[in-house]
PDB file of N, CA and C in Angstrom:
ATOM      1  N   UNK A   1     159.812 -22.489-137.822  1.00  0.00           N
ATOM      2  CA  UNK A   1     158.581 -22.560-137.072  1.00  0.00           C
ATOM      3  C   UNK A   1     158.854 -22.861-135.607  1.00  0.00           C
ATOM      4  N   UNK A   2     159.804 -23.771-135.504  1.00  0.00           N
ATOM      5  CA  UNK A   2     159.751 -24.237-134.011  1.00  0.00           C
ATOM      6  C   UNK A   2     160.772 -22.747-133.462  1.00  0.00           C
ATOM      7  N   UNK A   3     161.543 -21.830-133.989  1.00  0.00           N
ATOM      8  CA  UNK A   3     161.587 -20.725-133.673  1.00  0.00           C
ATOM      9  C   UNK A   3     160.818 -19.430-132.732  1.00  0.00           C
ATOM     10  N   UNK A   4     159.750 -19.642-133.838  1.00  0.00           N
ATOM     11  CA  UNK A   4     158.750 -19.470-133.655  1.00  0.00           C
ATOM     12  C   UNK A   4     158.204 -19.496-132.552  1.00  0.00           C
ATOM     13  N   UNK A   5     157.909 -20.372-132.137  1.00  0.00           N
ATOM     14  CA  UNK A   5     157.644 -21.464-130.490  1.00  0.00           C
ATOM     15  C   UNK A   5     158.018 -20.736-129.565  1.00  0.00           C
ATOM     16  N   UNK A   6     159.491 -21.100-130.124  1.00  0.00           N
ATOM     17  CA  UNK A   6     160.275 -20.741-128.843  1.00  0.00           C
ATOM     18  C   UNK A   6     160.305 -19.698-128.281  1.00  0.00           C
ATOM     19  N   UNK A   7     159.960 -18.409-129.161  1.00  0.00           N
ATOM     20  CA  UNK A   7     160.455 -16.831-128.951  1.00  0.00           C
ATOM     21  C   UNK A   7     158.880 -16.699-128.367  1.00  0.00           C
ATOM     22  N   UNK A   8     157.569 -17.190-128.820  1.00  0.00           N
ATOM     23  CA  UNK A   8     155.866 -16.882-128.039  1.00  0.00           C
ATOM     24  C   UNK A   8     156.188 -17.436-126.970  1.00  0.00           C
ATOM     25  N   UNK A   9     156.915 -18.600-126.696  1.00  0.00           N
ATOM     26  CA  UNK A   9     157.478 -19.059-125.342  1.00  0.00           C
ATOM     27  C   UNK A   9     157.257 -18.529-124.678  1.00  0.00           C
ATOM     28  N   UNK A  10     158.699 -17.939-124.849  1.00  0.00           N
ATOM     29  CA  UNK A  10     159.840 -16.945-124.066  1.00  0.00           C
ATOM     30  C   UNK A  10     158.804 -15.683-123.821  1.00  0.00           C
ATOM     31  N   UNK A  11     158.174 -15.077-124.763  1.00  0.00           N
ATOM     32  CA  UNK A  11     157.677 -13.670-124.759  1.00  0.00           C
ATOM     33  C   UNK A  11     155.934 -14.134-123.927  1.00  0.00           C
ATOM     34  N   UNK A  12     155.212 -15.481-123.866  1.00  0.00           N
ATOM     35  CA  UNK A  12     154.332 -15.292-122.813  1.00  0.00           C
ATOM     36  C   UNK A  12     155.124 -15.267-121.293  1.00  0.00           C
ATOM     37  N   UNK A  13     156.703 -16.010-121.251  1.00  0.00           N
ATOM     38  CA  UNK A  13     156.894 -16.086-120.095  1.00  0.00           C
ATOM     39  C   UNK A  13     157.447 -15.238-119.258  1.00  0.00           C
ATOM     40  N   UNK A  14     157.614 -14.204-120.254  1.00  0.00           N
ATOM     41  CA  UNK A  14     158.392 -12.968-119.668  1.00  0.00           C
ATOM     42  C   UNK A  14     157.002 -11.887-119.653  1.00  0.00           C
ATOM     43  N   UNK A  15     156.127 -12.133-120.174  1.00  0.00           N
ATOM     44  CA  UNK A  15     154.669 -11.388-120.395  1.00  0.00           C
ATOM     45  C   UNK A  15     154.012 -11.825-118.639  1.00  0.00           C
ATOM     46  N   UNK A  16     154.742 -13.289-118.410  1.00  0.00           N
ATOM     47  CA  UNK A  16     153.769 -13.502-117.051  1.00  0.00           C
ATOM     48  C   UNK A  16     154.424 -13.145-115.583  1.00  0.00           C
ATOM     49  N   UNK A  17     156.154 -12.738-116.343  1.00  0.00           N
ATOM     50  CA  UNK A  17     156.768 -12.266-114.896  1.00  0.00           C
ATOM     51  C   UNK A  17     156.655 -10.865-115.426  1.00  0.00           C
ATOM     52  N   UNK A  18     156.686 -10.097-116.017  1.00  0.00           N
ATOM     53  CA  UNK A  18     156.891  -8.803-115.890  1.00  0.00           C
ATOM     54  C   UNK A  18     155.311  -8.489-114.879  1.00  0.00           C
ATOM     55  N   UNK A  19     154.028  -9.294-115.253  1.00  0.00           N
ATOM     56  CA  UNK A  19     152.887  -8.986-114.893  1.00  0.00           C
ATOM     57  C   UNK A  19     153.004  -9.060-113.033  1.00  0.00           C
ATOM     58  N   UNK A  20     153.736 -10.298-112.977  1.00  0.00           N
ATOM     59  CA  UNK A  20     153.664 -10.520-111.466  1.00  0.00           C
ATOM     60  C   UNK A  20     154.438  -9.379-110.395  1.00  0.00           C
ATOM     61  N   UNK A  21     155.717  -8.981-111.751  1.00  0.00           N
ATOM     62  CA  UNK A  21     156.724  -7.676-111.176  1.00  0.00           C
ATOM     63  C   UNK A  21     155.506  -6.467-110.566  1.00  0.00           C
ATOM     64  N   UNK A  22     154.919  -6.126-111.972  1.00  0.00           N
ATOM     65  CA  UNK A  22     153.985  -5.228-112.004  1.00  0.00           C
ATOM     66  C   UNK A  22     152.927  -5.386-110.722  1.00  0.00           C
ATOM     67  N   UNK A  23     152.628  -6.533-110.459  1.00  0.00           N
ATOM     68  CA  UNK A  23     151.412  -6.684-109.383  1.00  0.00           C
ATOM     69  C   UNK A  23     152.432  -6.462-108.215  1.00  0.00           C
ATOM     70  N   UNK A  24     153.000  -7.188-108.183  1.00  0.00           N
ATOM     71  CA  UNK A  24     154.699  -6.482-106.734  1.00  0.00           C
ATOM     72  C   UNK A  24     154.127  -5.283-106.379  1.00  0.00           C
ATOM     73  N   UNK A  25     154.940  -4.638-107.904  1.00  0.00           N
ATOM     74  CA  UNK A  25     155.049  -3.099-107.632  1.00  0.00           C
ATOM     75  C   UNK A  25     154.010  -2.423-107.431  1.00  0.00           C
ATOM     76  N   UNK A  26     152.575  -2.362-107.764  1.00  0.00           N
ATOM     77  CA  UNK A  26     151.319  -2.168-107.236  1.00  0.00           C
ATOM     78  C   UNK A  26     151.224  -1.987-105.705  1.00  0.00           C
ATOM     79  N   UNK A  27     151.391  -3.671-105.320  1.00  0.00           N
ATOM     80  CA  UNK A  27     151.279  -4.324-103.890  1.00  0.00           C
ATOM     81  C   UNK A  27     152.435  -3.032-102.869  1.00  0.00           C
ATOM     82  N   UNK A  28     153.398  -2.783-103.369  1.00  0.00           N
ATOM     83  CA  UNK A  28     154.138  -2.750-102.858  1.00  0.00           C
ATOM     84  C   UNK A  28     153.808  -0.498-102.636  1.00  0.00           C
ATOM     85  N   UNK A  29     153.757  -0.316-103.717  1.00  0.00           N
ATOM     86  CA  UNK A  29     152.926   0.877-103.344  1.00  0.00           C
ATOM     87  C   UNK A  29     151.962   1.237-103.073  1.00  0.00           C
ATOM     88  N   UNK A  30     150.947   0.767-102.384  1.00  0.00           N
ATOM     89  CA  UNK A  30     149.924   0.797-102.164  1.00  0.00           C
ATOM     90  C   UNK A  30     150.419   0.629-100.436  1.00  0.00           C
ATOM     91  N   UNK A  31     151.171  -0.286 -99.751  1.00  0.00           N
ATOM     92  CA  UNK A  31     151.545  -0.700 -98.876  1.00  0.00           C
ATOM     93  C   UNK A  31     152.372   0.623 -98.381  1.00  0.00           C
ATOM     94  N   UNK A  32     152.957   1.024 -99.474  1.00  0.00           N
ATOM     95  CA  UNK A  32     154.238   2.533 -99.368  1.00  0.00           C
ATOM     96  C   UNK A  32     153.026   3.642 -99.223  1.00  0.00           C
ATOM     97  N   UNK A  33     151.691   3.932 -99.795  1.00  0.00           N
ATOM     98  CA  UNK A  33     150.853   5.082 -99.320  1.00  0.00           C
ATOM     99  C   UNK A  33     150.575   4.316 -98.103  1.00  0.00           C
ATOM    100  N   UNK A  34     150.294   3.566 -97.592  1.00  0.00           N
ATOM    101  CA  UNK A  34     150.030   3.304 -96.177  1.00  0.00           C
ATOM    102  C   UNK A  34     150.884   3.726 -94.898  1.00  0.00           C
ATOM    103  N   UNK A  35     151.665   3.605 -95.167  1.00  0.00           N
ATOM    104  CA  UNK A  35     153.168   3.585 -94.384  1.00  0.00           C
ATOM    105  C   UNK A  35     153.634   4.911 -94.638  1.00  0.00           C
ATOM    106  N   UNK A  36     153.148   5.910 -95.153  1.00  0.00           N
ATOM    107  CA  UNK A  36     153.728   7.069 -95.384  1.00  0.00           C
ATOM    108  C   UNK A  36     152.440   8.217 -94.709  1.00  0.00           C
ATOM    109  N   UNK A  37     151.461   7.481 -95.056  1.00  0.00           N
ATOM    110  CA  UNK A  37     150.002   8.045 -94.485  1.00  0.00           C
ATOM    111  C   UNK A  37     150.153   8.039 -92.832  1.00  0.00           C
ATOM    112  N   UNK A  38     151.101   6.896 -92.399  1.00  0.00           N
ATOM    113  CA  UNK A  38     150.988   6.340 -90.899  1.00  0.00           C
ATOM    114  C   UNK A  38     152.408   7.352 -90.486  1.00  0.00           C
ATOM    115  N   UNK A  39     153.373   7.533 -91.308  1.00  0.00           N
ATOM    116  CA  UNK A  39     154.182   8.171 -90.993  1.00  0.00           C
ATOM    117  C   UNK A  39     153.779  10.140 -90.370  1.00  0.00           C
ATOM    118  N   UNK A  40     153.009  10.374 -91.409  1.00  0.00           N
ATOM    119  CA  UNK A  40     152.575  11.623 -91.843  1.00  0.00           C
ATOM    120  C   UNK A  40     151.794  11.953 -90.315  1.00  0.00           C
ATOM    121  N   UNK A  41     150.592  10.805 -90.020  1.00  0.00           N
ATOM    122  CA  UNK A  41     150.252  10.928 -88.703  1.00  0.00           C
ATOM    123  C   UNK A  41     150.405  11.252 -87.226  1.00  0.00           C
ATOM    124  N   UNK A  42     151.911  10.292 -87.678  1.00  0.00           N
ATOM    125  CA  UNK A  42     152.952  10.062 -85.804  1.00  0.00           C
ATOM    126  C   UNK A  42     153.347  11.154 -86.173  1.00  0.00           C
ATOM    127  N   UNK A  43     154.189  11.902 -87.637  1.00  0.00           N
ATOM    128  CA  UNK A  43     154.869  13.253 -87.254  1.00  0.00           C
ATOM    129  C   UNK A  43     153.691  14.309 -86.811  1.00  0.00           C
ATOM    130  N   UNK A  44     152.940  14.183 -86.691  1.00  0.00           N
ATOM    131  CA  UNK A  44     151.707  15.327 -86.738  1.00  0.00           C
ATOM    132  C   UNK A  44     151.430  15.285 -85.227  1.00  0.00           C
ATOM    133  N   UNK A  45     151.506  13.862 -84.543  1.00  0.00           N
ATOM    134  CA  UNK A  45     151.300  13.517 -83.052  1.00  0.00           C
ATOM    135  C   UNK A  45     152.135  14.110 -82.514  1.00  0.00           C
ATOM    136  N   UNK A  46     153.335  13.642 -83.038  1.00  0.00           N
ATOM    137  CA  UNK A  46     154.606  13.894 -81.897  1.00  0.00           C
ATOM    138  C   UNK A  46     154.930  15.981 -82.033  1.00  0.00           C
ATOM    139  N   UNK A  47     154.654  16.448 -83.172  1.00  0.00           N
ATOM    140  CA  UNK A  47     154.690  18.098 -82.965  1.00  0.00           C
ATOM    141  C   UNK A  47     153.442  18.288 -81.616  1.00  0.00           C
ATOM    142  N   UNK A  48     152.542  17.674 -81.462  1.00  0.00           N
ATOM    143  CA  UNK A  48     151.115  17.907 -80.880  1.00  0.00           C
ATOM    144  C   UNK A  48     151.965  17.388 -79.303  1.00  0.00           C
ATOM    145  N   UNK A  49     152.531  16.689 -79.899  1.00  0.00           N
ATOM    146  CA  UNK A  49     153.116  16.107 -78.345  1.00  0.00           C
ATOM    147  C   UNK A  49     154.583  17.031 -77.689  1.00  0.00           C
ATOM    148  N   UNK A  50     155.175  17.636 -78.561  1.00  0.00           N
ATOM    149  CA  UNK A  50     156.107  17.872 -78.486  1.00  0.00           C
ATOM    150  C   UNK A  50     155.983  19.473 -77.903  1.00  0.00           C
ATOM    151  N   UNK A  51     154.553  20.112 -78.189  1.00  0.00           N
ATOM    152  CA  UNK A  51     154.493  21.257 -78.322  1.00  0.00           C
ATOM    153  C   UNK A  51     153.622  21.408 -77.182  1.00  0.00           C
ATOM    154  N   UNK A  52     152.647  20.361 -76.795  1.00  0.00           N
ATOM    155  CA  UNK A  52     152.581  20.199 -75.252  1.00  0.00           C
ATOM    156  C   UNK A  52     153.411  19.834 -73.879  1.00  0.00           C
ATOM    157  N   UNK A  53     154.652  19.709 -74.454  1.00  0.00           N
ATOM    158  CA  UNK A  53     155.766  19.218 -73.554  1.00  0.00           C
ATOM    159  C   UNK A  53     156.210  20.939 -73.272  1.00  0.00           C
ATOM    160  N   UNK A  54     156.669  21.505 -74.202  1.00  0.00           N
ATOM    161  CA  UNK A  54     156.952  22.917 -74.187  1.00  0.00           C
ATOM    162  C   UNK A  54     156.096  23.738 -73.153  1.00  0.00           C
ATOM    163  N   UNK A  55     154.616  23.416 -73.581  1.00  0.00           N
ATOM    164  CA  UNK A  55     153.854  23.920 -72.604  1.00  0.00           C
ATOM    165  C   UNK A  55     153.804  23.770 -71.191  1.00  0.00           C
ATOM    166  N   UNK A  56     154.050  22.176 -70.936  1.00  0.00           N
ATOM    167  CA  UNK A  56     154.330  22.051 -69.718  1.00  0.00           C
ATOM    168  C   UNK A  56     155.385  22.333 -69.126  1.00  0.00           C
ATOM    169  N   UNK A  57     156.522  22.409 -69.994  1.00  0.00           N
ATOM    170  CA  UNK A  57     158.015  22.684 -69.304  1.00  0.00           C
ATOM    171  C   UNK A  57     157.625  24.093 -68.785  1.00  0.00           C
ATOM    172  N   UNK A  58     157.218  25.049 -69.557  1.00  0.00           N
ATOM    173  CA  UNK A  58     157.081  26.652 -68.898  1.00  0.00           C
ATOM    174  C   UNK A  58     156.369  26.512 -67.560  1.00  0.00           C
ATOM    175  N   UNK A  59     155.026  26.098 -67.905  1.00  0.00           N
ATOM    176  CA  UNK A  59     154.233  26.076 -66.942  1.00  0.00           C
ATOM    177  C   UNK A  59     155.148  25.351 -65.562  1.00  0.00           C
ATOM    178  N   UNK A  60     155.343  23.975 -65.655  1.00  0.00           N
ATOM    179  CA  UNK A  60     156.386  24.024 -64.684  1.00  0.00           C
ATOM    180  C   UNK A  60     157.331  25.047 -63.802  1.00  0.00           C
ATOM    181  N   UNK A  61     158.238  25.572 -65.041  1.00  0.00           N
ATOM    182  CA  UNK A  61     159.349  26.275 -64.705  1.00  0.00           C
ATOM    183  C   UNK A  61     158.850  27.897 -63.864  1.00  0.00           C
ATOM    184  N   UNK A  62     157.621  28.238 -64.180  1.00  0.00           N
ATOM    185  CA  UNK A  62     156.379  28.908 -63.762  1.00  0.00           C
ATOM    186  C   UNK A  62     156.062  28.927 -62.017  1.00  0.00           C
ATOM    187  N   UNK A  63     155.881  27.835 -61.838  1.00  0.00           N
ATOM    188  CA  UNK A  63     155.511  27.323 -60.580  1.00  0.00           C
ATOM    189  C   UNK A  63     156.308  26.695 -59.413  1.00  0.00           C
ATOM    190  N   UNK A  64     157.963  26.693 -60.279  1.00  0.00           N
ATOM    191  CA  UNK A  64     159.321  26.859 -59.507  1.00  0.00           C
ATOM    192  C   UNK A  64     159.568  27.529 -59.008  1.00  0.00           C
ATOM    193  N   UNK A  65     159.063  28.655 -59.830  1.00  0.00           N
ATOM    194  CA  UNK A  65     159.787  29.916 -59.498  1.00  0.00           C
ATOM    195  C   UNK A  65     158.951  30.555 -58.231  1.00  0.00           C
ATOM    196  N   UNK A  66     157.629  30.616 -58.315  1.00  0.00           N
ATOM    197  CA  UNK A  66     156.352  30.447 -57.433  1.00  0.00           C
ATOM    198  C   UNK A  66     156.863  30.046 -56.152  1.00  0.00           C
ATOM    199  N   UNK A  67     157.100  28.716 -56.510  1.00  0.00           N
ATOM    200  CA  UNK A  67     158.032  27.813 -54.903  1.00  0.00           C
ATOM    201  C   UNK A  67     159.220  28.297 -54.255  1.00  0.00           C
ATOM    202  N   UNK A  68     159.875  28.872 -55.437  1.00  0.00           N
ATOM    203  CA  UNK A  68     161.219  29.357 -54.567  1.00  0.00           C
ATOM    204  C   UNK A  68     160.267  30.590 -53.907  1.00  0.00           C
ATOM    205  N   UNK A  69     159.780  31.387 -54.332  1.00  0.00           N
ATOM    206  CA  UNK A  69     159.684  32.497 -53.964  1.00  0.00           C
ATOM    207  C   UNK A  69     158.523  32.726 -52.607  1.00  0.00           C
ATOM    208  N   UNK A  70     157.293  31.455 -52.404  1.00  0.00           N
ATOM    209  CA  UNK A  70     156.897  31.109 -51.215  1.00  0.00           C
ATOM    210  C   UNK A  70     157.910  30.574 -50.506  1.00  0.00           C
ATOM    211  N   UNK A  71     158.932  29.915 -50.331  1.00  0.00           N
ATOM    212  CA  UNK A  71     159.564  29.913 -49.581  1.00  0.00           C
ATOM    213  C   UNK A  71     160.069  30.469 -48.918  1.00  0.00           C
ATOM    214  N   UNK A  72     160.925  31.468 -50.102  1.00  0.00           N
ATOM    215  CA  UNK A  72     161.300  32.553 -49.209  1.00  0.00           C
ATOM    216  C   UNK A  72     160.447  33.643 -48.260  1.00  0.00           C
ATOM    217  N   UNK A  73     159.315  33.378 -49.098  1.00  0.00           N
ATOM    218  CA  UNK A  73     158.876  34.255 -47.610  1.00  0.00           C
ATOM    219  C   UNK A  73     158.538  33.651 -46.803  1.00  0.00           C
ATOM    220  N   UNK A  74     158.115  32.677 -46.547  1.00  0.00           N
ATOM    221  CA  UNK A  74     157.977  32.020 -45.191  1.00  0.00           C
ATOM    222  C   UNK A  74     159.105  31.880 -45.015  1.00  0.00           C
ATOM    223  N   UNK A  75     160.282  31.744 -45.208  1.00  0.00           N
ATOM    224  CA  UNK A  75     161.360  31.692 -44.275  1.00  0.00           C
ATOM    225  C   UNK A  75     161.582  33.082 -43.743  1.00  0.00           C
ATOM    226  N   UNK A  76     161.026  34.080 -44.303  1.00  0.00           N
ATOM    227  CA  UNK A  76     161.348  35.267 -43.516  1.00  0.00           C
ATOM    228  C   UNK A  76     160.356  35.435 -42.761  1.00  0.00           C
ATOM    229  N   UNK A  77     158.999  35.174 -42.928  1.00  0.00           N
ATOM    230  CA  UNK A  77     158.077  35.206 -41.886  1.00  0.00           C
ATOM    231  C   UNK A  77     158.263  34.157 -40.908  1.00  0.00           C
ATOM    232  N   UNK A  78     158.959  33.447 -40.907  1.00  0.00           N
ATOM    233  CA  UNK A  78     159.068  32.450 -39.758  1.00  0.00           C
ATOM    234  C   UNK A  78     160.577  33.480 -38.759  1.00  0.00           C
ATOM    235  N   UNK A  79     161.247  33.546 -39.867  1.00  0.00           N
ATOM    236  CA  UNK A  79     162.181  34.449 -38.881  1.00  0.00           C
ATOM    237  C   UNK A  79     161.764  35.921 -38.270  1.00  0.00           C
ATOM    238  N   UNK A  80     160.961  35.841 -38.560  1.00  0.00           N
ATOM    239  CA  UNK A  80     159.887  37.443 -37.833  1.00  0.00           C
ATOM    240  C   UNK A  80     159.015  36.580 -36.658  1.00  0.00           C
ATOM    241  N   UNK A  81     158.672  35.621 -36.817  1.00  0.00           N
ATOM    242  CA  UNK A  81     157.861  35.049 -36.008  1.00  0.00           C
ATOM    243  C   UNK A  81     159.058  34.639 -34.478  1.00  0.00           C
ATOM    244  N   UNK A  82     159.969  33.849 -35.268  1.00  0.00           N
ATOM    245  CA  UNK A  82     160.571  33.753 -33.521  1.00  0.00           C
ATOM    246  C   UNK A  82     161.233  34.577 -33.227  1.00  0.00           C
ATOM    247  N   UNK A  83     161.290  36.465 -34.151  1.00  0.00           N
ATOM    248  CA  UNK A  83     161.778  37.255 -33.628  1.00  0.00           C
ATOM    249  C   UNK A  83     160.812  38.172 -32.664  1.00  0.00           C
ATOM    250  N   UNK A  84     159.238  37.633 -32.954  1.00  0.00           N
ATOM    251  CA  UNK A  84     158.442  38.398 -32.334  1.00  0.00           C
ATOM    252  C   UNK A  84     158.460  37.600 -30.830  1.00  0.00           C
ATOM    253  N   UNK A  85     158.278  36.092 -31.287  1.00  0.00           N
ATOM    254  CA  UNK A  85     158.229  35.450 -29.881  1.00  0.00           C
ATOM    255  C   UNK A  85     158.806  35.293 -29.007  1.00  0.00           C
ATOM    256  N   UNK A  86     160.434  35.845 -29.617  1.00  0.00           N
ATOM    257  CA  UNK A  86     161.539  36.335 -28.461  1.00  0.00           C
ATOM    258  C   UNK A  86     161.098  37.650 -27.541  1.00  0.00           C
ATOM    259  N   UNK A  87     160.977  38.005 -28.480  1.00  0.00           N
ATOM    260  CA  UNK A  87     160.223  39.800 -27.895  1.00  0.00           C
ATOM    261  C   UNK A  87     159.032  39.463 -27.040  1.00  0.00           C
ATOM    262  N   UNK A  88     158.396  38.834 -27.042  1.00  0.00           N
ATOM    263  CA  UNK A  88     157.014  38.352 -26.029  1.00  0.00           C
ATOM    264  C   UNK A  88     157.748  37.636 -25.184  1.00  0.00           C
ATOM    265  N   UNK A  89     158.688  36.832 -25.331  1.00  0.00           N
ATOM    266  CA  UNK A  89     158.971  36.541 -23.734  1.00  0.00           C
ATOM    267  C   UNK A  89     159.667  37.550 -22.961  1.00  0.00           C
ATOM    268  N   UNK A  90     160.687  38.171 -23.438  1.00  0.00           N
ATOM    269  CA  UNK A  90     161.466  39.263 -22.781  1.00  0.00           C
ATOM    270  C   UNK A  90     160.170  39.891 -22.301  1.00  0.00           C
ATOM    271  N   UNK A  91     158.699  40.299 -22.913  1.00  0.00           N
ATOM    272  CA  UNK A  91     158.319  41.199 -22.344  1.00  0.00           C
ATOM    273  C   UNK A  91     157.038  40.836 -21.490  1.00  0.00           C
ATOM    274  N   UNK A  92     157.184  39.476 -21.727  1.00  0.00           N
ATOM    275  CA  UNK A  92     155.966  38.395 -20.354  1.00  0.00           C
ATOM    276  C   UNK A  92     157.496  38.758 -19.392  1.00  0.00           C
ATOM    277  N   UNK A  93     158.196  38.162 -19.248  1.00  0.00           N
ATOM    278  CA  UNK A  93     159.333  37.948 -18.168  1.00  0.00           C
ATOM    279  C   UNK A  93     159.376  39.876 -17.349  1.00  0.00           C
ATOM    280  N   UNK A  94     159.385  40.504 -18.099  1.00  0.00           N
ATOM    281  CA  UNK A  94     159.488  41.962 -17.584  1.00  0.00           C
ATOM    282  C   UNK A  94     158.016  42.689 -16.994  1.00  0.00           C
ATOM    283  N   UNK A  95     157.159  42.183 -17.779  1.00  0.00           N
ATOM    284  CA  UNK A  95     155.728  42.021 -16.624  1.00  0.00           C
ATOM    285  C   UNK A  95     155.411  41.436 -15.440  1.00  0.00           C
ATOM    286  N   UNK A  96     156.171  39.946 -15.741  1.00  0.00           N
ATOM    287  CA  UNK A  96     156.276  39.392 -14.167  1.00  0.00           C
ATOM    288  C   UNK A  96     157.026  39.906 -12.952  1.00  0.00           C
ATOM    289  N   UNK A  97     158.037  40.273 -13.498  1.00  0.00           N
ATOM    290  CA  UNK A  97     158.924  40.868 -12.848  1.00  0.00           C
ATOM    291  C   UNK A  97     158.487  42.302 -11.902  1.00  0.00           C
ATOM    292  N   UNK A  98     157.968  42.854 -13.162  1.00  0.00           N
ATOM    293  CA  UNK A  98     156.918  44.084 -12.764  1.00  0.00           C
ATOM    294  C   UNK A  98     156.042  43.512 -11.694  1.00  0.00           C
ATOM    295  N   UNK A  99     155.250  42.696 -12.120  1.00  0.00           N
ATOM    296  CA  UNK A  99     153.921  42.170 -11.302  1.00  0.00           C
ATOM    297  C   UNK A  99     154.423  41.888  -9.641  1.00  0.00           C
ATOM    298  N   UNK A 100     155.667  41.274  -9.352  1.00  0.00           N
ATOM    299  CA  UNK A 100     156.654  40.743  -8.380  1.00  0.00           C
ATOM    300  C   UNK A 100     157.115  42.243  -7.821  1.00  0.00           C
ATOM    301  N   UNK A 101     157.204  42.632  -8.248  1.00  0.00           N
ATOM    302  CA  UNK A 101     157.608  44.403  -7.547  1.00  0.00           C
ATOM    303  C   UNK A 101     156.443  45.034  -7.150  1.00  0.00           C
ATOM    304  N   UNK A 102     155.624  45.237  -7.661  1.00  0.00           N
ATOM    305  CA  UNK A 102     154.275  46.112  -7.923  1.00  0.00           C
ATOM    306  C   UNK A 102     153.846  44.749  -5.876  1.00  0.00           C
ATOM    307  N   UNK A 103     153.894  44.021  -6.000  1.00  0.00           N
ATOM    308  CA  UNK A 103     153.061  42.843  -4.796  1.00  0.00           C
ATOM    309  C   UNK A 103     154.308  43.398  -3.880  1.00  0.00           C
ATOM    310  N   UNK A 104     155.403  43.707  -3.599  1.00  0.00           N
ATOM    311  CA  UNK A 104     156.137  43.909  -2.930  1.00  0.00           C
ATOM    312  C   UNK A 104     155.893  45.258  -2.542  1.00  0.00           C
ATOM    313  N   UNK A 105     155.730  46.264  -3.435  1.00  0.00           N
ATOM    314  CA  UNK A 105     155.574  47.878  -3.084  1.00  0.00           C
ATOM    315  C   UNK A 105     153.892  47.790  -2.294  1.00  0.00           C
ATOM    316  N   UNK A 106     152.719  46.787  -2.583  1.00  0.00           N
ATOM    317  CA  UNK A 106     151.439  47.311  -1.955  1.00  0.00           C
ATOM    318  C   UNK A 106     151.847  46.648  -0.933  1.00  0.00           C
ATOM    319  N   UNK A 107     152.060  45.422  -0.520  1.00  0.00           N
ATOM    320  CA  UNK A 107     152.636  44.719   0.814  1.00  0.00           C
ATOM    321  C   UNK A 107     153.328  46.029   1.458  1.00  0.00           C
ATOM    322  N   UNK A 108     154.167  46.617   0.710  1.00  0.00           N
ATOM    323  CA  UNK A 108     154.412  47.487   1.974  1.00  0.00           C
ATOM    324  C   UNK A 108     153.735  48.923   2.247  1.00  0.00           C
ATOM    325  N   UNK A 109     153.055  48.668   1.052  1.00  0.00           N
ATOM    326  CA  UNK A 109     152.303  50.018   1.355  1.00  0.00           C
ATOM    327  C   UNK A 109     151.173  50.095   2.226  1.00  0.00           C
ATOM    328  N   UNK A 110     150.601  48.863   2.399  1.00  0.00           N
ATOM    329  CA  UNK A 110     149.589  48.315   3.307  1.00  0.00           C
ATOM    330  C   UNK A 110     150.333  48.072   4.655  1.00  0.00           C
ATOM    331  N   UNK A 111     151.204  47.860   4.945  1.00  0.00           N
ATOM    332  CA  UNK A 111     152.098  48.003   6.123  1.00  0.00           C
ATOM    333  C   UNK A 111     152.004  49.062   6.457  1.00  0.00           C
ATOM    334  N   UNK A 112     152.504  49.744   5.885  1.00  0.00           N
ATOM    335  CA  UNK A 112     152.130  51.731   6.535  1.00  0.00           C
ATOM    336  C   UNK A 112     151.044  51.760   7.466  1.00  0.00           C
TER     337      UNK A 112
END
């Protein structure tokens, strides 16, 4: 009898940890759909994020190319520009010059 005892003992006390195991393991998956739900999320963000980075890298790389290529033309329109404004002085300086001859030829033509 006191056998007996011992083994309802043993078998409520292993009846009250297996229960607490069991509530663990509950606790513990329930905590694991959480954490997998939260996982599932950030990977879903970071493609959303990742795939707007893409977007911006082009778009960027887009508007580099844009820049190099205003540049270059203003650097060639600037080099047309002080090639024109060379040409306007040579040809102010050759008007004056003109103008300085032209006052010299009526001076003497008015002398006559």
């Amino acid at each position: 009898m006191r056998e007996f005892h011992e083994v309802r003992q043993d078998y409520h006390r292993l009846m009250r940890e297996f229960n607490e195991v069991r509530q663990d393991y509950h606790r513990l998956m329930s905590e694991f759909h959480v954490v997998r739900q939260d996982y599932h999320r950030l990977m879903s963000e970071f493609h959303e994020v990742r795939q707007d980075y893409h977007i911006l890298m082009s778009e960027f790389h887009e508007v580099r190319q844009d820049y190099h290529r205003l540049m270059s033309e203003f650097h060639e329109v600037t080099e047309d520009y002080h090639t024109l404004m060379s040409e306007f002085h040579e040809v102010r300086q050759d008007y004056h010059r003109l103008m300085s001859e032209f006052h010299v030829v009526r001076l003497d033509y008015h002398s006559l």
